[in-house]
Protein backbone atom coordinates (compact mmCIF):
# COMPACT_ATOMS: atom_id res chain seq x y z
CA UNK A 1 22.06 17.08 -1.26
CA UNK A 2 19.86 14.26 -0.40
CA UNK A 3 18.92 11.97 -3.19
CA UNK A 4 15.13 11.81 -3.98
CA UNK A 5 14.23 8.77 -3.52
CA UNK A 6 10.96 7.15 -6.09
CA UNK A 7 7.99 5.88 -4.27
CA UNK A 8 6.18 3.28 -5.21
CA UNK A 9 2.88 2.31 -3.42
CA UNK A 10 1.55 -0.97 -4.45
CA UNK A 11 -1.15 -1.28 -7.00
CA UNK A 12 -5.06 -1.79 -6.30
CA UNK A 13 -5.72 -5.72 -7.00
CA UNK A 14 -7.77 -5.85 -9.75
CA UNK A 15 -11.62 -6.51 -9.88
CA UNK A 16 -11.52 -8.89 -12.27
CA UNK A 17 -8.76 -10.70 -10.55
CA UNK A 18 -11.03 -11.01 -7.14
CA UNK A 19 -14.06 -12.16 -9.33
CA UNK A 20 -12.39 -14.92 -10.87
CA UNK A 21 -11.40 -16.17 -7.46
CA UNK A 22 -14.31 -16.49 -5.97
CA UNK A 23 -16.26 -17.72 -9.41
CA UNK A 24 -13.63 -20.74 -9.03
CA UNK A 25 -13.86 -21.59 -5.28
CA UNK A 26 -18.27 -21.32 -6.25
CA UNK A 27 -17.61 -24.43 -8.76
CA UNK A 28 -15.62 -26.14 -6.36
CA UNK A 29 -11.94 -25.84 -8.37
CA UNK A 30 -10.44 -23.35 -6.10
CA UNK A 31 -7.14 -21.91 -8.07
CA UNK A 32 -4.79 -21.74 -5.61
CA UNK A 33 -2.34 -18.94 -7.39
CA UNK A 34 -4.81 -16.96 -7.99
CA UNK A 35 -5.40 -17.02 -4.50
CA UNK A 36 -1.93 -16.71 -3.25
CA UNK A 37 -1.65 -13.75 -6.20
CA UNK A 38 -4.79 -11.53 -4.47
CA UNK A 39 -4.06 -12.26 -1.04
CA UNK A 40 -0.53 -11.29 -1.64
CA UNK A 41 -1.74 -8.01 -3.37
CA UNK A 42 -4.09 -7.10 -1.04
CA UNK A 43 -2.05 -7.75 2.14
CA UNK A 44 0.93 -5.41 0.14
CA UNK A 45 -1.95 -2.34 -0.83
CA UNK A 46 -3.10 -2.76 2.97
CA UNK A 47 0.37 -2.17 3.78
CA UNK A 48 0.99 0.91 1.56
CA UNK A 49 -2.30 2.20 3.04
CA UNK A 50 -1.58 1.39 6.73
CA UNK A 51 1.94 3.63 6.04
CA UNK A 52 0.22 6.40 4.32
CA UNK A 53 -2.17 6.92 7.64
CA UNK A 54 1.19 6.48 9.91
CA UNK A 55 2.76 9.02 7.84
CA UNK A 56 0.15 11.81 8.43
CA UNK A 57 -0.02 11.26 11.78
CA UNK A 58 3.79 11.89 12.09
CA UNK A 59 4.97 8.63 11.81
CA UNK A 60 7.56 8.39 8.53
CA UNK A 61 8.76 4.97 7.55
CA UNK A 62 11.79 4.90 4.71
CA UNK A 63 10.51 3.16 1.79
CA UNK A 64 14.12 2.23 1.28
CA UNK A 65 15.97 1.32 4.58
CA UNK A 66 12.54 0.77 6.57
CA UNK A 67 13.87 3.49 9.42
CA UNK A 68 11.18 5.28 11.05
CA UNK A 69 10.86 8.86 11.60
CA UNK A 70 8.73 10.88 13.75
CA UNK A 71 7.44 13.94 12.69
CA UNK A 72 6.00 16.47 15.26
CA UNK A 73 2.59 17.49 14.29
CA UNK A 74 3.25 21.55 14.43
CA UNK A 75 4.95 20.67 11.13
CA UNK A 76 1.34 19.91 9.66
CA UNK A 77 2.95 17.38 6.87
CA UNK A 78 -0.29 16.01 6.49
CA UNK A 79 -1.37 18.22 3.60
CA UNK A 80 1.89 17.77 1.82
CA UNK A 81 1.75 13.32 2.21
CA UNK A 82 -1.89 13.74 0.84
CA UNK A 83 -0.93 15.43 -2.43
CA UNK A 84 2.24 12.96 -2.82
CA UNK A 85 0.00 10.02 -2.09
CA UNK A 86 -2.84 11.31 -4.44
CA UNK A 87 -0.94 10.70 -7.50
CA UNK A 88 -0.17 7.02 -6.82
């Protein structure tokens, strides 16, 4: 059998985080990892999101080897990704 393998979506970036970004670039002392932390995290939650919609529309990415998978849409996977993608 297969092994299961864990999926890990990346996390929403923090409110707080995206506040004290912009409260520093509105006094003119612009802190640049900050920056490079919330662009990083939102570019990686885009990503997680962006495979999420590919994945219900048949197209399955490995979150371990990257391989893609098609999935024909008579197998109506979408209700199944939703629940599995609900939890994260």
């Amino acid at each position: 059998m297969a092994e299961r393998l864990s999926i890990r979506w990346s996390p929403k970036v923090r409110p707080d985080k995206i506040r004290r970004l912009y409260e520093s670039e509105a006094v003119g002392r612009l802190d640049e990892a900050l920056l490079d932390d919330v662009l990083i995290g939102l570019y990686l939650r885009c990503t997680s999101i962006a495979r999420v919609t590919e994945a219900v529309d048949g197209r399955v990415t490995c979150p371990q080897c990257e391989h893609i998978t098609w999935i024909p849409p008579c197998l109506n996977i979408s209700h199944h990704l939703l629940n599995i993608y609900s939890d994260h």
